[in-house]
Protein backbone atom coordinates (compact mmCIF):
# COMPACT_ATOMS: atom_id res chain seq x y z
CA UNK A 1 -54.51 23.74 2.18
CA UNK A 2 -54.86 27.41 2.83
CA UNK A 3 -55.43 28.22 -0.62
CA UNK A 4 -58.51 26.14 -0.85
CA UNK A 5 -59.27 27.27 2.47
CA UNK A 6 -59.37 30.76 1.30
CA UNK A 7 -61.10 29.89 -2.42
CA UNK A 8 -64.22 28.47 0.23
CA UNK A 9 -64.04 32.00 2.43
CA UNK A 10 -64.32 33.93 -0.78
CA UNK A 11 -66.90 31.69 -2.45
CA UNK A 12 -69.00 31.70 0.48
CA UNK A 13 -68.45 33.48 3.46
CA UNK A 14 -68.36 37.14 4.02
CA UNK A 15 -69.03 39.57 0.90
CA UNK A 16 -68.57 36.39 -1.93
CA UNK A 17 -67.37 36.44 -5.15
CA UNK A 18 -68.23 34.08 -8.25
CA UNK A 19 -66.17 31.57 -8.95
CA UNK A 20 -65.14 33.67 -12.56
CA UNK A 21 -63.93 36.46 -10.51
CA UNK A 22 -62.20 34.34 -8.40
CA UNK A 23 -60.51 32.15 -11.00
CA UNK A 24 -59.63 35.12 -13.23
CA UNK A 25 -58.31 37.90 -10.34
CA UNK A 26 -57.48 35.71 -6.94
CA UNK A 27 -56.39 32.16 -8.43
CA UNK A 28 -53.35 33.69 -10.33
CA UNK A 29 -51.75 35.91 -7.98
CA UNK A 30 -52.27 33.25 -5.02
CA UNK A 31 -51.05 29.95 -7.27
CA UNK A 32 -48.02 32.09 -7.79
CA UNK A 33 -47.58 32.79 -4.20
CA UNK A 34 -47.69 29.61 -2.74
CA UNK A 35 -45.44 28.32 -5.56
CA UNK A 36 -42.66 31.18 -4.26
CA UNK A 37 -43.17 30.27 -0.79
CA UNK A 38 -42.52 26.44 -1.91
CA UNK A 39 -39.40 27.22 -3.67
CA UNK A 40 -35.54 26.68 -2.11
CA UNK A 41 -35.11 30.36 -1.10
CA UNK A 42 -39.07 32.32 -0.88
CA UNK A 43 -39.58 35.64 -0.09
CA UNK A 44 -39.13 36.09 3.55
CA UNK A 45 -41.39 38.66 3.88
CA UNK A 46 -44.99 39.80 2.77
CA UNK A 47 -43.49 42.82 1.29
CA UNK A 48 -41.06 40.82 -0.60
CA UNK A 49 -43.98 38.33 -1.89
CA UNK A 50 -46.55 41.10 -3.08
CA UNK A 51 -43.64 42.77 -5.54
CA UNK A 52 -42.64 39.26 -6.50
CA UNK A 53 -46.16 38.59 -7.93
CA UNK A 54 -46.81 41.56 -9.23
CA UNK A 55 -43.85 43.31 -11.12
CA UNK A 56 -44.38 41.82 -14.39
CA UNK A 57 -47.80 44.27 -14.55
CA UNK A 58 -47.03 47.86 -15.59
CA UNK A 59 -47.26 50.24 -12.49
CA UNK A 60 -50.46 51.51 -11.56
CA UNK A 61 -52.21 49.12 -14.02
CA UNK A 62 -55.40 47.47 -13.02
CA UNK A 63 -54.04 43.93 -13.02
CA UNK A 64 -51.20 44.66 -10.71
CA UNK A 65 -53.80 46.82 -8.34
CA UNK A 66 -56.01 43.66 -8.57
CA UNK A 67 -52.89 41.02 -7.99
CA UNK A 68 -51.63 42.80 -5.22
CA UNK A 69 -55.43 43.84 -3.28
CA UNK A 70 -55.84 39.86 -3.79
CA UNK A 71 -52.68 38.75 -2.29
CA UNK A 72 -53.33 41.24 0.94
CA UNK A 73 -56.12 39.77 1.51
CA UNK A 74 -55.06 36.14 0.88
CA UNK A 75 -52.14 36.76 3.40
CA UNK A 76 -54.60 37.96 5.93
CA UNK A 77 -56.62 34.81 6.09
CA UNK A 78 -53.56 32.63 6.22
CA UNK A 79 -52.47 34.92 9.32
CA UNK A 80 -56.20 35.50 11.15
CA UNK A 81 -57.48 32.12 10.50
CA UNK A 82 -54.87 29.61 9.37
CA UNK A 83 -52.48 30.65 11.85
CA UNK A 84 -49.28 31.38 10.10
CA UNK A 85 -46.81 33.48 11.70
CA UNK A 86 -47.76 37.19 12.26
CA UNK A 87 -44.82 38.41 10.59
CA UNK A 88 -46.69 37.53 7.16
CA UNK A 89 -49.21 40.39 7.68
CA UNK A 90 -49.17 42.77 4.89
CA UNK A 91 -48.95 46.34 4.71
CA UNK A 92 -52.08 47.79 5.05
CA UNK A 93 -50.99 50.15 2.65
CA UNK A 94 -50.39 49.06 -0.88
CA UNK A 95 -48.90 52.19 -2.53
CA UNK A 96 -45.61 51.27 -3.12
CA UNK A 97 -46.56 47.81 -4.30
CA UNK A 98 -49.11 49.01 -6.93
CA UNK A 99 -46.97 51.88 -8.10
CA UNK A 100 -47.90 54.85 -11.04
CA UNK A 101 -47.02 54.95 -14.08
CA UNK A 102 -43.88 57.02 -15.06
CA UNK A 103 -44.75 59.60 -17.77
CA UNK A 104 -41.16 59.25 -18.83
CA UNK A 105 -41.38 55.49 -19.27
CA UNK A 106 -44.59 55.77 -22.18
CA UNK A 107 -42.26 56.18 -24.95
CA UNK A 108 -40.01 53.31 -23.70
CA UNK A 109 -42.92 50.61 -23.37
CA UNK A 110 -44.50 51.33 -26.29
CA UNK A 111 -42.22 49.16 -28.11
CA UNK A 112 -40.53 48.25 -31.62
CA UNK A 113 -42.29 46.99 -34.33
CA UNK A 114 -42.62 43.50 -36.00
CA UNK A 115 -40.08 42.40 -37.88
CA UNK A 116 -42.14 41.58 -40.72
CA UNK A 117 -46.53 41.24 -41.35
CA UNK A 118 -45.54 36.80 -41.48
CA UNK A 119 -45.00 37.70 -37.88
CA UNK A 120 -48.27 39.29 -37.30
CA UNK A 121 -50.07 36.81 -38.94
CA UNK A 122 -48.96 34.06 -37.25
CA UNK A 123 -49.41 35.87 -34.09
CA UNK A 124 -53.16 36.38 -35.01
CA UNK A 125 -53.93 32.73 -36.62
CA UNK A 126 -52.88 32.06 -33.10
CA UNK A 127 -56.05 32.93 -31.09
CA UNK A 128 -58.02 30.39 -29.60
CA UNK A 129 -60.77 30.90 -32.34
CA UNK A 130 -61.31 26.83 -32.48
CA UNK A 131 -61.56 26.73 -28.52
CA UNK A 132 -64.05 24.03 -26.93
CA UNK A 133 -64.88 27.40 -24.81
CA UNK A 134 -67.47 29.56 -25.92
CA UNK A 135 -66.20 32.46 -23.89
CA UNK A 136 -62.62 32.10 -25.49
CA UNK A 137 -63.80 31.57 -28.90
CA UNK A 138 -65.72 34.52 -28.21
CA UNK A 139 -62.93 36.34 -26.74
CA UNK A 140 -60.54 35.62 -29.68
CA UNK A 141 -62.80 36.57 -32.54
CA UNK A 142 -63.40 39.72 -31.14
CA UNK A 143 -59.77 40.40 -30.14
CA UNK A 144 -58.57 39.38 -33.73
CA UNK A 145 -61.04 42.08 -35.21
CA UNK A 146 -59.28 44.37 -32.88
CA UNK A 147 -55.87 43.78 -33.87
CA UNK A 148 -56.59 43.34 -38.00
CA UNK A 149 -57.74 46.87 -37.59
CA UNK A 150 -54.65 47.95 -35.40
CA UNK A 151 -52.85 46.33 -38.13
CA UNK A 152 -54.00 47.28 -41.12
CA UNK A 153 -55.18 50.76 -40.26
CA UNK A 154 -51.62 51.90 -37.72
CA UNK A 155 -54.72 52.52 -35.03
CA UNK A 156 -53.39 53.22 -31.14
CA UNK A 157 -55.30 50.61 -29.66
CA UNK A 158 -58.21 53.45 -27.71
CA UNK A 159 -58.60 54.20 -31.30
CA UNK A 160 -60.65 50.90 -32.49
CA UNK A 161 -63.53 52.34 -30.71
CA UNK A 162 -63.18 55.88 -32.48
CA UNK A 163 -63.72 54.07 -35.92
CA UNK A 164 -66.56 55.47 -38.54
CA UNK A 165 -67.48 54.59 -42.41
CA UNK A 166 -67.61 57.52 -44.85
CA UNK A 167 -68.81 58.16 -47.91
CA UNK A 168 -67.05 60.34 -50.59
CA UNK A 169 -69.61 62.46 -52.25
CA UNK A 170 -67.81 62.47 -55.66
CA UNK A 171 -65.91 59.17 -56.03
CA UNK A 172 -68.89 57.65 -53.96
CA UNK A 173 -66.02 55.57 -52.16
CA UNK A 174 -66.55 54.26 -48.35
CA UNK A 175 -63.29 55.13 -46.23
CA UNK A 176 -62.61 54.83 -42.43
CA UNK A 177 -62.59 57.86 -40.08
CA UNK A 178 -61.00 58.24 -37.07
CA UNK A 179 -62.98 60.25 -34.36
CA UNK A 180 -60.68 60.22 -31.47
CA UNK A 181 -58.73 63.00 -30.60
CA UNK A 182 -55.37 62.67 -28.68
CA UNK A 183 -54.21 65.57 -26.15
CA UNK A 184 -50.34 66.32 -26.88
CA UNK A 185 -48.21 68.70 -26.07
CA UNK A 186 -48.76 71.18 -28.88
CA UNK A 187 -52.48 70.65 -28.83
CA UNK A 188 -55.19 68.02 -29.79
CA UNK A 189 -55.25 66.34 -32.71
CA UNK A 190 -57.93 66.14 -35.38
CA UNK A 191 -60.55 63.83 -36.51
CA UNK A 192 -58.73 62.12 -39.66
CA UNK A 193 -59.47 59.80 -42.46
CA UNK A 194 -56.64 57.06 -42.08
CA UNK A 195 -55.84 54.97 -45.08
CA UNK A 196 -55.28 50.97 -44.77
CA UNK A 197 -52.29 49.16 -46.12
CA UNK A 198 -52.98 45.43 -45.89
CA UNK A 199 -50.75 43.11 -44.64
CA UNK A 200 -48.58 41.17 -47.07
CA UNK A 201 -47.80 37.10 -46.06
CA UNK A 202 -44.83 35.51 -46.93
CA UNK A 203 -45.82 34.07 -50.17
CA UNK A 204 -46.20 37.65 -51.27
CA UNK A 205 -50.01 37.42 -50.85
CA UNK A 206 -52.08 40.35 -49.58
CA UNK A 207 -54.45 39.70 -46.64
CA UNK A 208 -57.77 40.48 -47.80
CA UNK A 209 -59.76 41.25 -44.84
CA UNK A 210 -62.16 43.15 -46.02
CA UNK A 211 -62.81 45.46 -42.88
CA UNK A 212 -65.25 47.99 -44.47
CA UNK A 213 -67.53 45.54 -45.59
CA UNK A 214 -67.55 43.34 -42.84
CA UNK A 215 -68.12 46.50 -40.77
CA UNK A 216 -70.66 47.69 -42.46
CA UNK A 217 -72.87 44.83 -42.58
CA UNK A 218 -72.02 44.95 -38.61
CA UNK A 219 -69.99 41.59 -38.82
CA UNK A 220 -67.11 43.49 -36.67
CA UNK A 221 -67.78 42.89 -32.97
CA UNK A 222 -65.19 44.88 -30.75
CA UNK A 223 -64.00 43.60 -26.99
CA UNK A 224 -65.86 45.48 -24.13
CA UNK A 225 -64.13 47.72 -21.69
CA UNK A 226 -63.75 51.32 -20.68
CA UNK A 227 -62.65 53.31 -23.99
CA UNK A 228 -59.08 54.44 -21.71
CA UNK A 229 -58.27 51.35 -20.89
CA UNK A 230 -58.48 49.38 -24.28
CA UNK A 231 -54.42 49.34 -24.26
CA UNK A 232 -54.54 47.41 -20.95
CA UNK A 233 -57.07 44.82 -21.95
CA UNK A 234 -55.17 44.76 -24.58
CA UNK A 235 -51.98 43.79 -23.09
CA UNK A 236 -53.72 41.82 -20.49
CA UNK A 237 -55.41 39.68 -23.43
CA UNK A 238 -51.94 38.99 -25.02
CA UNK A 239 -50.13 38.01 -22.01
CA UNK A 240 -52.29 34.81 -21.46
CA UNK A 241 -51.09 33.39 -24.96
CA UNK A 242 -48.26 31.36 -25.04
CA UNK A 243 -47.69 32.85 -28.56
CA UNK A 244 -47.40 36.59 -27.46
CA UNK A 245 -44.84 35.52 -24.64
CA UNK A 246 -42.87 33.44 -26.55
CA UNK A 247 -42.49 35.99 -29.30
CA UNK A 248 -41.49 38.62 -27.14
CA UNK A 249 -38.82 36.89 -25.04
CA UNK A 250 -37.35 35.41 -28.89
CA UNK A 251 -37.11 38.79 -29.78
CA UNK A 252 -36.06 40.51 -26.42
CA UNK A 253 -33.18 37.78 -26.20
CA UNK A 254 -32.00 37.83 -29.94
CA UNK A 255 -33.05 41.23 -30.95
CA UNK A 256 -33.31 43.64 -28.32
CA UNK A 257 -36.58 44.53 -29.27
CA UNK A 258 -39.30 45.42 -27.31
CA UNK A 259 -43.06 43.62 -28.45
CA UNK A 260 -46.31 45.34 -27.25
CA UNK A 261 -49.75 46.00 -28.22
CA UNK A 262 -48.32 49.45 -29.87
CA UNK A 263 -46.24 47.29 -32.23
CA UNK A 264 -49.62 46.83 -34.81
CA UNK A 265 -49.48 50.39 -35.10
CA UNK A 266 -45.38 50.49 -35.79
CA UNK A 267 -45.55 48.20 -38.14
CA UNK A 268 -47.84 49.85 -40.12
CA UNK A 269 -45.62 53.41 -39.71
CA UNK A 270 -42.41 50.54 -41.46
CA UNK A 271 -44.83 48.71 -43.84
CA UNK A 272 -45.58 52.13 -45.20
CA UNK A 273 -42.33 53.52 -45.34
CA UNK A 274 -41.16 50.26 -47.12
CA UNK A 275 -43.82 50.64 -49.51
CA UNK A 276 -42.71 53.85 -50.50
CA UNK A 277 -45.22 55.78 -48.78
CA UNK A 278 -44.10 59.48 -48.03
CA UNK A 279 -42.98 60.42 -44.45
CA UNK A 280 -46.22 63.39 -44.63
CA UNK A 281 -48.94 61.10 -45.98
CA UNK A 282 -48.29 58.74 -42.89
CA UNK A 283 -48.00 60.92 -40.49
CA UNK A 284 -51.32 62.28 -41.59
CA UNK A 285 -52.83 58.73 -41.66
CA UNK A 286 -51.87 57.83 -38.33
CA UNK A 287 -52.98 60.80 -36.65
CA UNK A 288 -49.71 63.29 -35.93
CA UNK A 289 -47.47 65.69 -36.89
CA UNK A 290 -44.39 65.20 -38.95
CA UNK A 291 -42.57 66.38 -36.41
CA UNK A 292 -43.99 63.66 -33.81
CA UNK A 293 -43.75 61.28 -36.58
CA UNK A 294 -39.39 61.64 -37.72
CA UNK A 295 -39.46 61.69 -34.03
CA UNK A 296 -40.94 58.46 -33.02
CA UNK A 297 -39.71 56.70 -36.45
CA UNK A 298 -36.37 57.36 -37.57
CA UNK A 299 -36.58 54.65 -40.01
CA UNK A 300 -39.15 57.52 -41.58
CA UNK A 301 -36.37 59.95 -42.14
CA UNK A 302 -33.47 57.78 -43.50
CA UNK A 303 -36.24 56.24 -45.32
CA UNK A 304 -36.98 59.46 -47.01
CA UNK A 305 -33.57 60.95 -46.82
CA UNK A 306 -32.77 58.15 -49.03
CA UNK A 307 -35.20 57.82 -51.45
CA UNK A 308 -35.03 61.45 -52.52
CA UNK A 309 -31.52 61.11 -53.39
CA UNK A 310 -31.96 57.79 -54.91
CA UNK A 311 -34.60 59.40 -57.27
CA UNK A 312 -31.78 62.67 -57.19
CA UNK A 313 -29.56 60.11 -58.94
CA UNK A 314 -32.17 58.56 -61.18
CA UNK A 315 -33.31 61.63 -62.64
CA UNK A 316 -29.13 62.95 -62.98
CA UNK A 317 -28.52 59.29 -64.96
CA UNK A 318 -31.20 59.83 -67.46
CA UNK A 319 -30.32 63.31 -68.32
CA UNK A 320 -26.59 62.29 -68.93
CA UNK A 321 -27.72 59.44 -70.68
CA UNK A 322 -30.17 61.48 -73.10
């Protein structure tokens, strides 16, 4: 077949790749291919193809640059040396396949939260931990550290790698500190101490993770990439579980809700709000203004709105019943 054909040109002709590259960044994007080009009514043109196969990636993200550069080059070997028709000869220019990302579209794909921390944690009991693979067992362990801090912390996802331990001089208490500093509009945001709230199971039993102390007897092992691209892996991670996708279409179809790596941090911004936390103290937490925060949460402000005329009506009740 010609994808085998071009799995042997890659594996061992020309500049080769492994056969882990090649399985993780060619055999997707060309498995999908040749299944469109089997179906009743393919794509009846490269161009068509290529956006077929790759506009479930965000654009400009690596995976879609890496889909589409795969599938180009795929489409070439079926044309130079399978001899398929030359109208199947790609663009030479991928641009408009690969895309940018919209600034205006950030807000939008950052998502809703979880309906409830049940959710999460079945989500993260999920993971391949018990895998036969090393690599995915591997892979999953580090991953759920990720996420429990995400979680139970509100972290943006760059911000896992930004973590430190602290000591309070008086109380002698260890705390987590945030390093990272995010560039917004009205400036850059400080270094922080942020505050976990644990997740809460359905039985009403908190999740006792015990973050600090696993981290600091260096029992927290984080996934490697580039520190600006930690939301991509990220997402890229959770797309390959069955889990992740089937939550998110259940809750795009009955909900309207949109699921993404952001949602660990959302959640926290509801859990805390639920919990009675003030609209100030989690803004501070998580790393914004209050401004940015009523903003992005407007659970936060009808949250508070209504608790400070709940306790209004409290404190009127007692004094007309003393």
């Amino acid at each position: 077949s010609i994808g085998e054909s071009f799995r042997n040109q890659k594996l061992n002709h020309g500049r080769t790749t492994t056969p882990e590259t090649y399985k993780k960044q060619y055999l997707p994007p060309i498995e999908m291919a040749i299944e469109l080009m089997a179906a009743r009514y393919p794509p009846k043109n490269p161009q068509d193809l290529i956006d077929l196969c790759v506009k479930d990636w965000p654009a400009g993200s690596v995976t879609r640059k890496h889909r589409a550069r795969a599938l180009k080059q795929f489409l070439e070997h079926a044309v130079s040396r399978e001899g398929i028709a030359d109208i199947w000869l790609p663009p030479a220019d991928l641009k408009n396949h690969i895309g940018a990302a919209n600034p205006k579209e950030v807000i939008h794909q950052e998502g809703d939260p979880f309906d409830d921390d049940q959710q999460i944690l079945n989500l993260l009991n999920s993971l391949p931990l018990d895998s036969l693979y090393e690599r995915d067992k591997d892979a999953a362990q580090k991953w759920l550290n990720a996420f429990q801090l995400m979680a139970e912390l509100g972290l943006r996802p760059v911000e896992v790698m930004h973590l430190k331990i602290r000591k309070d001089p008086k109380t002698k208490e260890h705390y987590w500190w945030c390093t990272y500093q995010k560039k917004a509009g009205a400036g850059t945001t400080e270094p922080r101490r942020v505050f976990p709230l644990p997740l809460i199971n359905s039985d009403g039993e908190v999740q006792k993770w015990n973050l600090i102390e696993r981290w600091k007897a260096g029992l927290i092992e984080l996934p490697s990439c580039r520190e600006n691209k930690m939301g991509e892996a990220a997402n890229t991670y959770l797309k390959r579980r069955e889990s992740w996708n089937s939550l998110r279409e259940v809750m795009k179809k009955t909900q309207g809700v949109n699921i993404v790596p952001y949602s660990f941090r959302h959640s926290y911004s509801l859990r805390a709000h639920i919990r009675g936390v003030d609209a100030g103290s989690v803004a501070m937490s998580m790393g914004h203004s209050l401004e940015a925060h009523l903003r992005a949460y407007p659970w936060a402000s009808k949250a508070s709105t209504a608790d400070a005329f709940a306790k209004a009506n409290e404190k009127a009740s007692k004094v007309e019943g003393a």
